[in-house]
Protein backbone atom coordinates (compact mmCIF):
# COMPACT_ATOMS: atom_id res chain seq x y z
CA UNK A 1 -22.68 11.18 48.85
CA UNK A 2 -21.10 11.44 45.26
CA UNK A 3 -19.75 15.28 46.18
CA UNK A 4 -18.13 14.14 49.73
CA UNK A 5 -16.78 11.19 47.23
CA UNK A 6 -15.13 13.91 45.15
CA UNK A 7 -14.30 16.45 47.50
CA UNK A 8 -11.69 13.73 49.09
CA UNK A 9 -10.43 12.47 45.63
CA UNK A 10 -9.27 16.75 45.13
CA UNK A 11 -8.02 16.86 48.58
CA UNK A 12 -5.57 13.86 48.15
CA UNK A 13 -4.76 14.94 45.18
CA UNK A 14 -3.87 18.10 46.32
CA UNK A 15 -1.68 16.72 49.48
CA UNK A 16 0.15 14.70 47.16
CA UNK A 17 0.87 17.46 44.84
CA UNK A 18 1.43 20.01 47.69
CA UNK A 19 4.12 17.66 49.33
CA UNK A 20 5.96 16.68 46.72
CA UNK A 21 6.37 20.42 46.08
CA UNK A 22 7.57 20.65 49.44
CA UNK A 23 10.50 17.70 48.96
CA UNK A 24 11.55 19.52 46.00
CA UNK A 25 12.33 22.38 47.83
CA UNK A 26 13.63 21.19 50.74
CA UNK A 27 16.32 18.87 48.55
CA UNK A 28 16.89 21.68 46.77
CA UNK A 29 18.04 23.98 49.05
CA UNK A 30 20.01 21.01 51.06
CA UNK A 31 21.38 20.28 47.99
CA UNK A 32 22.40 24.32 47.04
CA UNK A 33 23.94 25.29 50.20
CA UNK A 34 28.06 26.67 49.78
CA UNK A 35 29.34 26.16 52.90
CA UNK A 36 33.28 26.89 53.57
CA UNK A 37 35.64 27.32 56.24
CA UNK A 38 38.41 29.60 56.91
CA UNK A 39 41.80 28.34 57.21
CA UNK A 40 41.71 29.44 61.23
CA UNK A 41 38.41 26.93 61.28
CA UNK A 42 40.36 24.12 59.39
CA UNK A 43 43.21 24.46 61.93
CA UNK A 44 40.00 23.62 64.60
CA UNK A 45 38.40 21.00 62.85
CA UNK A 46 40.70 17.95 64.62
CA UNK A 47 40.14 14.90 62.59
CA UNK A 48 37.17 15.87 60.76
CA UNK A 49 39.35 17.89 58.53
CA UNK A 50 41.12 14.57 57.15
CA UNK A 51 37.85 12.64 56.30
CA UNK A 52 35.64 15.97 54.99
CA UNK A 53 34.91 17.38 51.58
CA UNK A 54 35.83 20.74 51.98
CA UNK A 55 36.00 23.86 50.52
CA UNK A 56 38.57 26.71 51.52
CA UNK A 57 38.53 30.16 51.65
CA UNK A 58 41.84 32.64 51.88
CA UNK A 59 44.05 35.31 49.86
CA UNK A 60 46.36 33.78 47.31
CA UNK A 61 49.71 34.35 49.04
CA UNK A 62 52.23 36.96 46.50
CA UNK A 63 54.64 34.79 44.43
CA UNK A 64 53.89 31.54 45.82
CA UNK A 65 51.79 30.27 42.62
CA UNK A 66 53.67 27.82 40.80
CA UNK A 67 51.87 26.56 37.35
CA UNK A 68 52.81 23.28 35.30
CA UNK A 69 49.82 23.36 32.88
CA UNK A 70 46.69 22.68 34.96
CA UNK A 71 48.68 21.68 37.91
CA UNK A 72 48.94 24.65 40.29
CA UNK A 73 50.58 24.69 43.52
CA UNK A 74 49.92 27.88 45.71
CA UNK A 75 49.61 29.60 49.24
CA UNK A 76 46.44 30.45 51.14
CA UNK A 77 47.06 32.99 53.57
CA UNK A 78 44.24 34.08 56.11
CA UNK A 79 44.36 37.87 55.54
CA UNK A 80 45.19 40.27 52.26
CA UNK A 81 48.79 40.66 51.68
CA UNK A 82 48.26 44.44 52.11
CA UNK A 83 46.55 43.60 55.46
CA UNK A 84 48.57 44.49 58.99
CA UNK A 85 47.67 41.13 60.10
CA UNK A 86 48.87 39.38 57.26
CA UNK A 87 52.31 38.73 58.83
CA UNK A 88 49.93 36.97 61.50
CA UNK A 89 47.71 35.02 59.37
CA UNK A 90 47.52 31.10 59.24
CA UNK A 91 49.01 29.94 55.50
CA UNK A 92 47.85 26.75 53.68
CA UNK A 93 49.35 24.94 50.68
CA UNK A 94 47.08 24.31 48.39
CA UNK A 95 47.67 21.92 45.18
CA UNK A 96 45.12 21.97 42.51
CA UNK A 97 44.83 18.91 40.28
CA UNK A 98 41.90 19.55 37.85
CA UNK A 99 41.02 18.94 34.22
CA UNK A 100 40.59 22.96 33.54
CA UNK A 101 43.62 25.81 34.52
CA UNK A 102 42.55 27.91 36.86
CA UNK A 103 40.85 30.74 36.23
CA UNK A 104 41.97 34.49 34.80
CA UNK A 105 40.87 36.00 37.64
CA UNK A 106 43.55 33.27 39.86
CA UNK A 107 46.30 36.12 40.77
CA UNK A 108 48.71 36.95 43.97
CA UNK A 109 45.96 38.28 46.20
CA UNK A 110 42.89 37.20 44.82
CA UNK A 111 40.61 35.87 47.12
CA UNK A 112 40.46 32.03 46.33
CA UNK A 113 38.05 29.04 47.07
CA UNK A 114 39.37 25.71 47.19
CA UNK A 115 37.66 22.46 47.36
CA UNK A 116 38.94 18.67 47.91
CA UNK A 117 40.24 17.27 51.02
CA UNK A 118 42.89 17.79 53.59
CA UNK A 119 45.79 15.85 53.32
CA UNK A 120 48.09 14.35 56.19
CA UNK A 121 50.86 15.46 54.65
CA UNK A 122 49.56 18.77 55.87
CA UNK A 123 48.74 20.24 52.56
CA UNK A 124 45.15 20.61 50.78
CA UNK A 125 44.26 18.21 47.85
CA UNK A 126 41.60 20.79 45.91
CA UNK A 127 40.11 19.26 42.52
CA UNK A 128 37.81 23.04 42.10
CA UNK A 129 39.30 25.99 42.35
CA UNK A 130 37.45 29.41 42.34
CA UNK A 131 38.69 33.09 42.44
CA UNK A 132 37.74 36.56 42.56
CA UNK A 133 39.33 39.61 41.30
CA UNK A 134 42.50 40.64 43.24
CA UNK A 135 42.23 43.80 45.33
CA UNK A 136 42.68 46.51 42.53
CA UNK A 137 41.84 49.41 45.28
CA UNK A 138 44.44 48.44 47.89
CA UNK A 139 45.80 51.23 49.77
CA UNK A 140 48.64 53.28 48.81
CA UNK A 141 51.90 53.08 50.10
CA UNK A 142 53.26 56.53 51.42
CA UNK A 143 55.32 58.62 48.74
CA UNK A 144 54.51 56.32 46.12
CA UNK A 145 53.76 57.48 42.78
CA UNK A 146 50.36 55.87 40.61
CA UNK A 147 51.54 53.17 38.27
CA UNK A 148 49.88 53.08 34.69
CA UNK A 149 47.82 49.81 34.15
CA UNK A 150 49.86 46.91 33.15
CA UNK A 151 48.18 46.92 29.47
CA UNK A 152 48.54 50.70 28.27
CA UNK A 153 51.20 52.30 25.83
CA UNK A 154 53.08 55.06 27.00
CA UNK A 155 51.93 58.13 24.92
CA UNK A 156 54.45 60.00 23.03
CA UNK A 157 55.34 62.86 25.59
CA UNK A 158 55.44 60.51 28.55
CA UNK A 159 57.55 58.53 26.31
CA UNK A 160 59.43 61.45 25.56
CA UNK A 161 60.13 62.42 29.08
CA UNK A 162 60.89 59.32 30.00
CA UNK A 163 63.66 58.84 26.95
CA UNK A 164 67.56 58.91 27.78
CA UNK A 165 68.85 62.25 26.67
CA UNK A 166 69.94 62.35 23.02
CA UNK A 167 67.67 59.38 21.63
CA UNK A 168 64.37 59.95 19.38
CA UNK A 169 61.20 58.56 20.08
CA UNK A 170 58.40 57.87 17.59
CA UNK A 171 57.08 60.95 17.60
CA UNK A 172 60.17 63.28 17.20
């Protein structure tokens, strides 16, 4: 009798301990899931949209960011600038109020992620903003020459070639 006694007091024990392994992970993974929608899916989302936490996914739009210290105002567009269907994609204003500037890697192009709510007023409220690197491999344009990276010195014969006639560079 005393082992049957036992045998249930290990088995409980081990439900319990089993289950509440089981909660953990399930609230975990509820709890880890990124879900966002496109701006084409916002546009479909009626009056869910208004009501929703929501986070936003597009291509920061060329020369629409405006920055007054962590305030940032900017365009979502649907597709790459570089894109054909660009001049077809859906645009969204975005206005970022959080306590940190956006981040570096926040450039025209860069794929964004913005989270908050959608406004009446037709423009999203985000309060987290996240970026990835803009497009450094976009395609050429035809007859265009390679540009130099932003960040490098001219040596001193490109310098030199590129010097008006009859002026001295550094190294002559």
């Amino acid at each position: 009798m005393k082992s049957s006694r036992n045998t249930w007091r290990i088995g409980i024990a081990a439900a319990i301990i089993v289950g509440t392994i089981g909660w953990l992970a399930y609230t975990g993974y509820g709890a880890s899931k990124s879900y966002y929608v496109t701006i084409a899916e916002l546009g479909g989302m009626g009056d869910k949209a208004y009501h929703s936490q929501l986070r936003v996914e597009g291509f920061v739009q060329p020369g629409s960011i405006v920055q007054d210290g962590t305030h940032v105002t900017f365009v979502l567009n649907e597709f790459e600038s570089h894109s054909p269907k660009a001049v077809s994609g859906r645009l969204l204003k975005v206005s970022y109020r959080g306590s940190e500037p956006p981040p570096d890697t926040f450039k025209d192009d860069a794929q964004a992620l913005a989270e908050g709510t959608y406004g009446h007023d037709g423009v999203f409220h985000a309060t987290a903003l996240q970026a990835k690197c803009a497009s450094k491999y976009a395609p050429a344009q035809p007859g265009a020459r390679p540009q130099a990276p932003a960040n490098s010195k001219p040596t001193s014969a490109s310098a030199a070639q590129t010097a008006p006639a009859g002026t001295q560079t550094a190294g002559n």
